[in-house]
C-alpha atoms as a PDB file:
ATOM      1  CA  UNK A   1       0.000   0.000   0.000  1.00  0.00           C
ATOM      2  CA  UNK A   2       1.297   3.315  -0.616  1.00  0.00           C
ATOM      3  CA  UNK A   3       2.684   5.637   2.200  1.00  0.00           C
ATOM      4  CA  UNK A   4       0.538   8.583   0.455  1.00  0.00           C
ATOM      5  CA  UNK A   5      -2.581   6.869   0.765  1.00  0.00           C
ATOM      6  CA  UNK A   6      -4.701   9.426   3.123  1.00  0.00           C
ATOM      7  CA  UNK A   7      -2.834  12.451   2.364  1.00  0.00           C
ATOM      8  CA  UNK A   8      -4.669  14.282   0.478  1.00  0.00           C
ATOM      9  CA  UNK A   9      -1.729  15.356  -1.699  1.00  0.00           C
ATOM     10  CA  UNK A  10       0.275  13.518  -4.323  1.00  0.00           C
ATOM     11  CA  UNK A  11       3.235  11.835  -3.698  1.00  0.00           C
ATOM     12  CA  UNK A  12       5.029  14.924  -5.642  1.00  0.00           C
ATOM     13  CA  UNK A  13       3.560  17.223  -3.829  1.00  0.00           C
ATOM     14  CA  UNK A  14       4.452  15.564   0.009  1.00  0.00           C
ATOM     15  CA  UNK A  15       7.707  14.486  -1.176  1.00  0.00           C
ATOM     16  CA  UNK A  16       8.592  17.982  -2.593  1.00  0.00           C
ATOM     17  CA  UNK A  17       7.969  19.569   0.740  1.00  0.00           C
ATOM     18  CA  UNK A  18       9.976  17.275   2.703  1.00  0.00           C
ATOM     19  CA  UNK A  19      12.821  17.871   0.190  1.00  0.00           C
ATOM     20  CA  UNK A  20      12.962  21.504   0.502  1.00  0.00           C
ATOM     21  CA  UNK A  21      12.568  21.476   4.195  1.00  0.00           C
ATOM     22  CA  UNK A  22      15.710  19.474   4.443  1.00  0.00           C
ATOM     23  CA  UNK A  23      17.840  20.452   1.895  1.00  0.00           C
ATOM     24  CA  UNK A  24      17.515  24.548   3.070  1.00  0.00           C
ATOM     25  CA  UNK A  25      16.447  24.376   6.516  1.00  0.00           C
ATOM     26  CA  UNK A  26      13.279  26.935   6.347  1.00  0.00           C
ATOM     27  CA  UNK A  27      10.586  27.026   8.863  1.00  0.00           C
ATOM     28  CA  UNK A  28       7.831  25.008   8.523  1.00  0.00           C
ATOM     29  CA  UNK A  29       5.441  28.375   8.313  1.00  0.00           C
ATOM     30  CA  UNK A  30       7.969  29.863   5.873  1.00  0.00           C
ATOM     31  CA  UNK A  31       6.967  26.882   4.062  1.00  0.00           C
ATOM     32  CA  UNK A  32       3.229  26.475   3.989  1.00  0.00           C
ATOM     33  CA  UNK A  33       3.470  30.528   2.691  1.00  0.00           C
ATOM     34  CA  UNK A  34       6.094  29.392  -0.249  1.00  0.00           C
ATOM     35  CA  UNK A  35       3.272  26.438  -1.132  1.00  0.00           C
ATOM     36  CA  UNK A  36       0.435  28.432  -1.025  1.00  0.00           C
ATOM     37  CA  UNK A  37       2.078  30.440  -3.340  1.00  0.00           C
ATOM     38  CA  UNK A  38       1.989  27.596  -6.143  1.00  0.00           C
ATOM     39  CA  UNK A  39      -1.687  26.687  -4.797  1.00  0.00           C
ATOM     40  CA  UNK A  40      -0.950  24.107  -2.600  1.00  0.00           C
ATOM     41  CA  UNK A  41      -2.944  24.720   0.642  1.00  0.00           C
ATOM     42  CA  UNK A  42      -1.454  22.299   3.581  1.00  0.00           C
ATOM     43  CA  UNK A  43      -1.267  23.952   7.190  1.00  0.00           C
ATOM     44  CA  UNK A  44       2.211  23.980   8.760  1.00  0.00           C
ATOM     45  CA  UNK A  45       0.988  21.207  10.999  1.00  0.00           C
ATOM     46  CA  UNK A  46       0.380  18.818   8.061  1.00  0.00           C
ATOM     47  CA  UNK A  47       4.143  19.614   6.929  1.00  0.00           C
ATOM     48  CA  UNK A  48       5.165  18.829  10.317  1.00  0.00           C
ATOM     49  CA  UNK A  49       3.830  15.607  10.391  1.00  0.00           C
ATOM     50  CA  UNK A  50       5.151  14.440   6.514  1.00  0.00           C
ATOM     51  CA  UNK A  51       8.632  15.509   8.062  1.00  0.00           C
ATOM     52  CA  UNK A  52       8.599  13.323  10.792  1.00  0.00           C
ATOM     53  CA  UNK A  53       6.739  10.426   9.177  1.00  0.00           C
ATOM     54  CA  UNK A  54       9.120  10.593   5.919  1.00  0.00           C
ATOM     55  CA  UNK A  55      12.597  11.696   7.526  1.00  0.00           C
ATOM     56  CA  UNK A  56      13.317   8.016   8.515  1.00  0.00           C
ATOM     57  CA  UNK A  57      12.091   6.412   5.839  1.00  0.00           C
ATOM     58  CA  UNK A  58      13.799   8.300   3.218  1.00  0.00           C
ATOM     59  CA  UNK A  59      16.912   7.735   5.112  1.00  0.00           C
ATOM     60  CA  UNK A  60      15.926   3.723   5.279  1.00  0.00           C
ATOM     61  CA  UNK A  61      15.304   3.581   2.204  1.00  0.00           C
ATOM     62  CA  UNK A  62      18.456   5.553   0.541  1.00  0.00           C
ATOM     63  CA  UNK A  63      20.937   4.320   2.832  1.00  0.00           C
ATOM     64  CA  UNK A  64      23.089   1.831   0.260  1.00  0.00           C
ATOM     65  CA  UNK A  65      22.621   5.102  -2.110  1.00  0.00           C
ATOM     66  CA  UNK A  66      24.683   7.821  -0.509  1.00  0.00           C
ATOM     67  CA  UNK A  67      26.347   5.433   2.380  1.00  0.00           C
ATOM     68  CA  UNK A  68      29.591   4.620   0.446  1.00  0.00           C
ATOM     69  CA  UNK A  69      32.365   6.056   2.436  1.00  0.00           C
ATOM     70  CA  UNK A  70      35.577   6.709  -0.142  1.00  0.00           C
ATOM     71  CA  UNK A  71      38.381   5.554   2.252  1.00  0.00           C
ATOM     72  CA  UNK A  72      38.922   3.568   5.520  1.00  0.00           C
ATOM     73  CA  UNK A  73      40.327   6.499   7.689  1.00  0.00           C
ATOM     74  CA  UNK A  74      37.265   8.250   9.650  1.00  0.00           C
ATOM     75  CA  UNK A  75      36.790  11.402  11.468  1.00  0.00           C
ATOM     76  CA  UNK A  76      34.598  11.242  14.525  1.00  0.00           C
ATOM     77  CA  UNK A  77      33.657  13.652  16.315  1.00  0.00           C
ATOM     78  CA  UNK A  78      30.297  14.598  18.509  1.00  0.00           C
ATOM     79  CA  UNK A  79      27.880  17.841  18.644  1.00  0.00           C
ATOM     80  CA  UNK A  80      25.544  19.063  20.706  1.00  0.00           C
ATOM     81  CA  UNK A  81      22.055  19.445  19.975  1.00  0.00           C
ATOM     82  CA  UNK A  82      19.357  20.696  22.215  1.00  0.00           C
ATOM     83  CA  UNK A  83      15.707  19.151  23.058  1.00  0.00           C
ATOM     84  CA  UNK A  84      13.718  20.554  25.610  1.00  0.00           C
ATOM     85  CA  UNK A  85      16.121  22.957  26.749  1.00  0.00           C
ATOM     86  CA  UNK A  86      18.740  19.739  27.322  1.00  0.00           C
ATOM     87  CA  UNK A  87      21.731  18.949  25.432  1.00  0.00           C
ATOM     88  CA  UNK A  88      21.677  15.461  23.635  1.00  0.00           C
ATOM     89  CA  UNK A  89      24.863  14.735  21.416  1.00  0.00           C
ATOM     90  CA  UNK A  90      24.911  14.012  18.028  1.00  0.00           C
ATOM     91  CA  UNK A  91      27.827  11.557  17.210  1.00  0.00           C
ATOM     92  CA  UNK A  92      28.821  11.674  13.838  1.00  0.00           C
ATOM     93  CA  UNK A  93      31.461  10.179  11.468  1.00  0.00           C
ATOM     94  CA  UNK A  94      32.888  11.309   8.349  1.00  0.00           C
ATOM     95  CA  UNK A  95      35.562  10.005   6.002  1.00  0.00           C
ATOM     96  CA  UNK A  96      38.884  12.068   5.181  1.00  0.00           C
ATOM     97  CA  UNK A  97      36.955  13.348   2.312  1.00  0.00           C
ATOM     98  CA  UNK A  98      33.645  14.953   3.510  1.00  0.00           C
ATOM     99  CA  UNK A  99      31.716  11.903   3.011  1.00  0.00           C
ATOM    100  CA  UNK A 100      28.971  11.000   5.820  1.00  0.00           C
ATOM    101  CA  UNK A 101      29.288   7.670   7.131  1.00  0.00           C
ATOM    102  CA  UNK A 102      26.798   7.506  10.178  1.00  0.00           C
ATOM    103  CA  UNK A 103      25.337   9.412  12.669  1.00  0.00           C
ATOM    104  CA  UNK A 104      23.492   8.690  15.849  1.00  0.00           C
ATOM    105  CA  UNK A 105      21.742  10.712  18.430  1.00  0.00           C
ATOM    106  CA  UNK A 106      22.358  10.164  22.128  1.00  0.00           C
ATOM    107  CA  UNK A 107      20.770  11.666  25.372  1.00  0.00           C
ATOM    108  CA  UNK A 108      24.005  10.461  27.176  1.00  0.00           C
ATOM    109  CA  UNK A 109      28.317  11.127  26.166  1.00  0.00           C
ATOM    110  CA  UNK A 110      29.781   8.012  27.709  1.00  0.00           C
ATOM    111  CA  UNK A 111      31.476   5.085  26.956  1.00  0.00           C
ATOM    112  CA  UNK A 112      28.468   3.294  26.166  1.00  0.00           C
ATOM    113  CA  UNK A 113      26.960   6.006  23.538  1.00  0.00           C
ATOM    114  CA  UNK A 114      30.497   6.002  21.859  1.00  0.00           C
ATOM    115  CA  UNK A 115      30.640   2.128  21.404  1.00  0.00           C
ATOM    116  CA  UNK A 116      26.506   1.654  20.193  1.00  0.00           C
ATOM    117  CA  UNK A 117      27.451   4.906  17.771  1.00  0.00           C
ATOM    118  CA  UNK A 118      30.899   3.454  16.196  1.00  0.00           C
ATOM    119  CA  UNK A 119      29.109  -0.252  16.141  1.00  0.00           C
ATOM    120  CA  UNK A 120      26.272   0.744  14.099  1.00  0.00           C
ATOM    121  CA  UNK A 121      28.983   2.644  11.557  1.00  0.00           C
ATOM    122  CA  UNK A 122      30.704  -0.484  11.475  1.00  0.00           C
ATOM    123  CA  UNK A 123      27.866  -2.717  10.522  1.00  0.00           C
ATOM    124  CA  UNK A 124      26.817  -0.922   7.639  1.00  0.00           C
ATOM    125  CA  UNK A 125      29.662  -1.323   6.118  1.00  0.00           C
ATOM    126  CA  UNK A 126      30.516  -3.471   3.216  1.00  0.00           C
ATOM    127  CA  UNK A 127      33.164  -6.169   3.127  1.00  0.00           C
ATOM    128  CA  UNK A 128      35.183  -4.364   0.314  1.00  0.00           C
ATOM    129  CA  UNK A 129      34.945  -0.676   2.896  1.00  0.00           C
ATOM    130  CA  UNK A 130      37.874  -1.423   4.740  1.00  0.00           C
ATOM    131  CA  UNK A 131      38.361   0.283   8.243  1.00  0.00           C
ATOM    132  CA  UNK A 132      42.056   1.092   8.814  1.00  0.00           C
ATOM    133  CA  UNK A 133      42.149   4.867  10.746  1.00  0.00           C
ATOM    134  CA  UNK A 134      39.485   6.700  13.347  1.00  0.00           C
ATOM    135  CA  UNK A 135      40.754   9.808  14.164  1.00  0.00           C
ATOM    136  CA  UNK A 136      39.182  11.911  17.250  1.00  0.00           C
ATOM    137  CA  UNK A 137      39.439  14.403  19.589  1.00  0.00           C
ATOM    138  CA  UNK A 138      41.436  13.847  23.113  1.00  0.00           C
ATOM    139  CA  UNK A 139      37.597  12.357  24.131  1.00  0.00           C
ATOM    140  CA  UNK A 140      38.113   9.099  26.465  1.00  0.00           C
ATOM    141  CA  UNK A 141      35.185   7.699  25.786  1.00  0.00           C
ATOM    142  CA  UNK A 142      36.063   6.564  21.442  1.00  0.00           C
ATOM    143  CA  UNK A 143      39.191   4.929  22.755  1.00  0.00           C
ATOM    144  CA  UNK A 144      37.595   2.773  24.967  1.00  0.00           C
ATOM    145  CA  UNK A 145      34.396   2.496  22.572  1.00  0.00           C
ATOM    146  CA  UNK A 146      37.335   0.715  19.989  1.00  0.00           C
ATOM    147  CA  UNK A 147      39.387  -1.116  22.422  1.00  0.00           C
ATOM    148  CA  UNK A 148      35.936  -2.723  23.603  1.00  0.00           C
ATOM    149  CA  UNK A 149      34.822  -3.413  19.899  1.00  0.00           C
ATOM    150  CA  UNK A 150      37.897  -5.061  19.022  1.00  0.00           C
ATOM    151  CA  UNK A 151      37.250  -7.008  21.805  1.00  0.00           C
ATOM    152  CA  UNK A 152      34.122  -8.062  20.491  1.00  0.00           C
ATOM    153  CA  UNK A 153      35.456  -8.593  17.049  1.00  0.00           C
ATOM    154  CA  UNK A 154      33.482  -6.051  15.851  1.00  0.00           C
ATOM    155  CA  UNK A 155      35.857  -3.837  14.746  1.00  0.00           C
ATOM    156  CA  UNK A 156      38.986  -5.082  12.693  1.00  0.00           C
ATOM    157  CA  UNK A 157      42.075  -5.099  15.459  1.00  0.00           C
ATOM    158  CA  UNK A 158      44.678  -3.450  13.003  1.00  0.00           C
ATOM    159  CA  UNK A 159      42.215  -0.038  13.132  1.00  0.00           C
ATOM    160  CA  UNK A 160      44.779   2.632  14.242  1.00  0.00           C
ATOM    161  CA  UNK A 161      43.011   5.175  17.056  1.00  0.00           C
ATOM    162  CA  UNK A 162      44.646   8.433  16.351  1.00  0.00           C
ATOM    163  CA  UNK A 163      43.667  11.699  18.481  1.00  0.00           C
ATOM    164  CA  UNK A 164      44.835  14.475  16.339  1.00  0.00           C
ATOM    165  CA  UNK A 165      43.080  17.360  17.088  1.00  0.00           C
ATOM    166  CA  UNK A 166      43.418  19.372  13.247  1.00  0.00           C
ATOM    167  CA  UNK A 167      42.763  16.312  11.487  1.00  0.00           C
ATOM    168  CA  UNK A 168      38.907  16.570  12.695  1.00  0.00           C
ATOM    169  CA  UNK A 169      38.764  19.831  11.284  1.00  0.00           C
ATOM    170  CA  UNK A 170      36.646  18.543   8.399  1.00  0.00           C
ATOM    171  CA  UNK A 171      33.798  16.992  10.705  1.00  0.00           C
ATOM    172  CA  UNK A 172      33.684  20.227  12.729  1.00  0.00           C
ATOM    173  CA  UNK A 173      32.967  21.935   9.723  1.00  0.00           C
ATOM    174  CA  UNK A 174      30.354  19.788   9.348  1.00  0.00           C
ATOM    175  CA  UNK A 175      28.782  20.074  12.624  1.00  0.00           C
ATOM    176  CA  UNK A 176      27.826  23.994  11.894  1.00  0.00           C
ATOM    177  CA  UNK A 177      26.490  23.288   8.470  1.00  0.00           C
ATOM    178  CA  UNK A 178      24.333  21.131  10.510  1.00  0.00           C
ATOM    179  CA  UNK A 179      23.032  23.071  12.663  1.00  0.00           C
ATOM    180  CA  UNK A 180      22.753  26.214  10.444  1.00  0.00           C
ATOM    181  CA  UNK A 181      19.923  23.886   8.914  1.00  0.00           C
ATOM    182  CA  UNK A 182      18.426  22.674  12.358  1.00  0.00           C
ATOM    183  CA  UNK A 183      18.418  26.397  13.724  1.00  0.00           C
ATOM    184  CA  UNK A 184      14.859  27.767  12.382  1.00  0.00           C
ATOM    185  CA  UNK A 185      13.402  24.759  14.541  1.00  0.00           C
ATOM    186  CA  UNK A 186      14.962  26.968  17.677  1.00  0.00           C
ATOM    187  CA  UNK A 187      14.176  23.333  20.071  1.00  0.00           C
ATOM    188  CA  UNK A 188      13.232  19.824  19.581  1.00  0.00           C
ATOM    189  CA  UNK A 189      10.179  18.806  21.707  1.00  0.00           C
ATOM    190  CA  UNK A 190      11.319  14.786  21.979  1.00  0.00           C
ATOM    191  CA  UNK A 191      14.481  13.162  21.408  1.00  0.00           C
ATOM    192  CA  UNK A 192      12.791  11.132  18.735  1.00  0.00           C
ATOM    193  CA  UNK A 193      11.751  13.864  16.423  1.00  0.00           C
ATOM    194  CA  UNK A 194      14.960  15.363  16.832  1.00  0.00           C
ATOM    195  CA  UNK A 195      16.448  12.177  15.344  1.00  0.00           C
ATOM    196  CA  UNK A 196      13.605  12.090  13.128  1.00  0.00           C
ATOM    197  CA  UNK A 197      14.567  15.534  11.878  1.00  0.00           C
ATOM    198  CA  UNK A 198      17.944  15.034  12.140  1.00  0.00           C
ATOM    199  CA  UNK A 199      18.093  11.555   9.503  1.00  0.00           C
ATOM    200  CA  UNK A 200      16.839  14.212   7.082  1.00  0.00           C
ATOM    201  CA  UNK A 201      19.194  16.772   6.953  1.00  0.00           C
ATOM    202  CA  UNK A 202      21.832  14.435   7.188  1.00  0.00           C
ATOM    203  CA  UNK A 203      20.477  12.610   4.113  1.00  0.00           C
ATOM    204  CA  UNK A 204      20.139  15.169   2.137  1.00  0.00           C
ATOM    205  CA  UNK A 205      23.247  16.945   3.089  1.00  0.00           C
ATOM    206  CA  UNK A 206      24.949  13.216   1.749  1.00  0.00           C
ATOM    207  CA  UNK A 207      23.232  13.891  -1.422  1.00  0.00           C
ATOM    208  CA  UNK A 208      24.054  17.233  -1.988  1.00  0.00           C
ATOM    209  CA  UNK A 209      27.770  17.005  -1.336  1.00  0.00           C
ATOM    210  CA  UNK A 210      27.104  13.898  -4.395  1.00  0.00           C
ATOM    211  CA  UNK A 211      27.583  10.725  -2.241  1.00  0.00           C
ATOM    212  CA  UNK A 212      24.739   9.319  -4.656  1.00  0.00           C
ATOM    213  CA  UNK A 213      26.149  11.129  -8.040  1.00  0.00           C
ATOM    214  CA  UNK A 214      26.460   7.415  -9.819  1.00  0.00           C
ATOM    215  CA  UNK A 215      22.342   7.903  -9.444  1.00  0.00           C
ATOM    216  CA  UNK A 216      22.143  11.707  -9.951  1.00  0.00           C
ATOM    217  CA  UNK A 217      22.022  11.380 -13.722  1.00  0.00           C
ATOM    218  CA  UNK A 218      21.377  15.162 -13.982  1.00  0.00           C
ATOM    219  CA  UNK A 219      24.051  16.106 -11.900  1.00  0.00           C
ATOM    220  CA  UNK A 220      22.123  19.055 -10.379  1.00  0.00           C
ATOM    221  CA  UNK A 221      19.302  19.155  -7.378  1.00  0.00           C
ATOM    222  CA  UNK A 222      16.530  17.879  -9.984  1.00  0.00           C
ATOM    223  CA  UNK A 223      18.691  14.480 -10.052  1.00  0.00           C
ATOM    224  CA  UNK A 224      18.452  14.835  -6.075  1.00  0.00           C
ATOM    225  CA  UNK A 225      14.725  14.993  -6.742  1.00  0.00           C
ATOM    226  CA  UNK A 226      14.276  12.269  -8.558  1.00  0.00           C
ATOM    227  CA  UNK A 227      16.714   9.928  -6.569  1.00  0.00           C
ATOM    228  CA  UNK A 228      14.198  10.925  -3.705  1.00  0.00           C
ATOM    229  CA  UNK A 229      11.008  10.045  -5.864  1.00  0.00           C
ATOM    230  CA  UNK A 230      12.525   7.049  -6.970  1.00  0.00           C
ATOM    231  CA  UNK A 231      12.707   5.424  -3.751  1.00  0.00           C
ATOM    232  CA  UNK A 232       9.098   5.661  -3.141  1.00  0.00           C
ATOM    233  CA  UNK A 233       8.037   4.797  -6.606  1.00  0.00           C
ATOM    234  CA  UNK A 234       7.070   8.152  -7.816  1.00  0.00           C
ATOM    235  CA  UNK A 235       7.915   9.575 -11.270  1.00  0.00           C
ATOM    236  CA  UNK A 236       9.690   7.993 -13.788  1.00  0.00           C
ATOM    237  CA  UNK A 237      12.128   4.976 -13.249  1.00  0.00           C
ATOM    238  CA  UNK A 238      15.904   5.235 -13.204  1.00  0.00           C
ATOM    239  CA  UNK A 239      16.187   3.441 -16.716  1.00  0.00           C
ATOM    240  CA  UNK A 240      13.490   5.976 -18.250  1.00  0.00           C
ATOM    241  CA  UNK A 241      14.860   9.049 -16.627  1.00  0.00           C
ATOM    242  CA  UNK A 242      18.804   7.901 -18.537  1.00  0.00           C
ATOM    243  CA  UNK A 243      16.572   7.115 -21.734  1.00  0.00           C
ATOM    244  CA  UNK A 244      15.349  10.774 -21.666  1.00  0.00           C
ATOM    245  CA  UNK A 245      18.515  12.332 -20.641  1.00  0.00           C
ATOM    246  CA  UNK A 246      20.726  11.088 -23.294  1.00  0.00           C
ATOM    247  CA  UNK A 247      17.827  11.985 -26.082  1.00  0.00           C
ATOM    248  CA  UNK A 248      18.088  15.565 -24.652  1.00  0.00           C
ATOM    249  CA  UNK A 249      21.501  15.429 -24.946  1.00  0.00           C
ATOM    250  CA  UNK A 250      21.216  13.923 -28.442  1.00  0.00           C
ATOM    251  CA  UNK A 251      19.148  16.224 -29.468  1.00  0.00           C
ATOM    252  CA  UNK A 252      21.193  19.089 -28.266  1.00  0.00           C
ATOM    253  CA  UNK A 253      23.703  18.101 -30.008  1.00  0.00           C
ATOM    254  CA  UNK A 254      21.901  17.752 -33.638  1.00  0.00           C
ATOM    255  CA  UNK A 255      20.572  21.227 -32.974  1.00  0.00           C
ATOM    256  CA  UNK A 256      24.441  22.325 -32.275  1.00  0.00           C
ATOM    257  CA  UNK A 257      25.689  20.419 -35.119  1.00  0.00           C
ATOM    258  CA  UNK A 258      23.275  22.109 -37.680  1.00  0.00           C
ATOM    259  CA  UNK A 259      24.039  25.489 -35.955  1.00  0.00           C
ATOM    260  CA  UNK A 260      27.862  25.393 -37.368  1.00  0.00           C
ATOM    261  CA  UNK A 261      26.791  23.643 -40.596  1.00  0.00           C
ATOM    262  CA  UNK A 262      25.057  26.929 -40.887  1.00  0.00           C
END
């Protein structure tokens, strides 16, 4: 059955809303003005609720897409995030390139948040991703995460555990990107929306820094579109959407090609 069954909108229409909100961080009123604007009428509210009810699933459901960290050595570092005038923390890992690897969202920094966070990294991984380097701040709590994981045999026991400081730079920088996006939301009510929220910046953030570009046929945030409405069966399928592509491109060329013969 589909997930847009009941919602009064088509699947364009929800899925385009959830896009935007996550890929430029807008309030959700700012957002039911800029629809109602192209005739759409939904309330703020109703945007609220395809956030939340979406968020996870388009992170579920596009995970092998933009999940392909580049190389083995990793950059972890947490964040804090606040929900219900508390700080949670927002581990997160990142490859040497920029690439997102995981994230997880913790009411509690100890060793035991460290360890569940760099665990469920480490399962998604593939056999040919390779673990060799996590590099983090002078934080206790990773070191004994790793030294407990390779305990386990969880974690490969040749993974060096370097603490270099400058070397994390890259995540950092990635932590106030973040939260430039999660700031119009001022505070989380519940630690699960905030994770609910949270999966869809981060997923769109993976696509826009082209961590799914194999998929991104267009190469611009319309192939980010469609990579979204493909996962829920909306629009055209991969295969069509190349077909049509390369036809443009085909025909651009022709028209080129008779331009100069002119």
């Amino acid at each position: 059955m589909s997930m847009f069954k009941g919602r009064h909108f088509s699947g364009e229409v929800v899925l385009w809303a959830v896009r935007w909100y996550y890929r430029y961080g807008i309030s959700y009123r700012d957002l039911e003005q800029m629809m109602a604007g192209r005739s759409i009428r939904a309330d703020h509210a109703t945007i609220y609720r395809w956030v939340q009810t979406f968020a996870p699933e388009i992170e579920k459901r596009l995970r092998w897409q933009w999940c392909r960290p580049v190389s083995g050595s990793w950059r972890v570092d947490e964040t804090y995030v606040k929900v219900r005038s508390k700080w949670v923390y927002l581990y997160r890992a990142m490859d040497k390139f920029g690439n997102t690897i995981d994230f997880y969202l913790s009411a509690t920094r100890n060793n035991k948040a460290a360890k569940r966070f760099l665990a469920k990294a480490l399962r998604a991984l593939k056999d040919w991703a390779k673990l060799h380097t996590i590099n983090t701040d002078k934080a206790p709590t990773f070191g004994a995460a790793n030294s407990e994981l390779k305990a386990d045999r969880k974690c490969p026991k040749e993974t060096k555990h370097r603490q270099v400081k400058y070397l994390n730079n890259i995540v950092e920088a990635g932590h106030s990107k973040l939260k430039q996006l999660i700031r119009p939301m001022r505070c989380f009510k519940t630690l699960k929306s905030a994770y609910a929220t949270i999966k869809g910046f981060e997923v769109m953030r993976a696509l826009r820094k082209g961590q799914a570009g194999i998929l991104n046929f267009s190469n611009d945030v319309l192939g980010e579109a469609c990579i979204v409405e493909r996962a829920f069966g909306v629009g055209p399928c991969a295969s069509a959407e190349a077909v049509t592509i390369l036809k443009n491109h085909l025909k651009a060329f022709k028209a080129g090609e008779a331009q100069r013969m002119a």
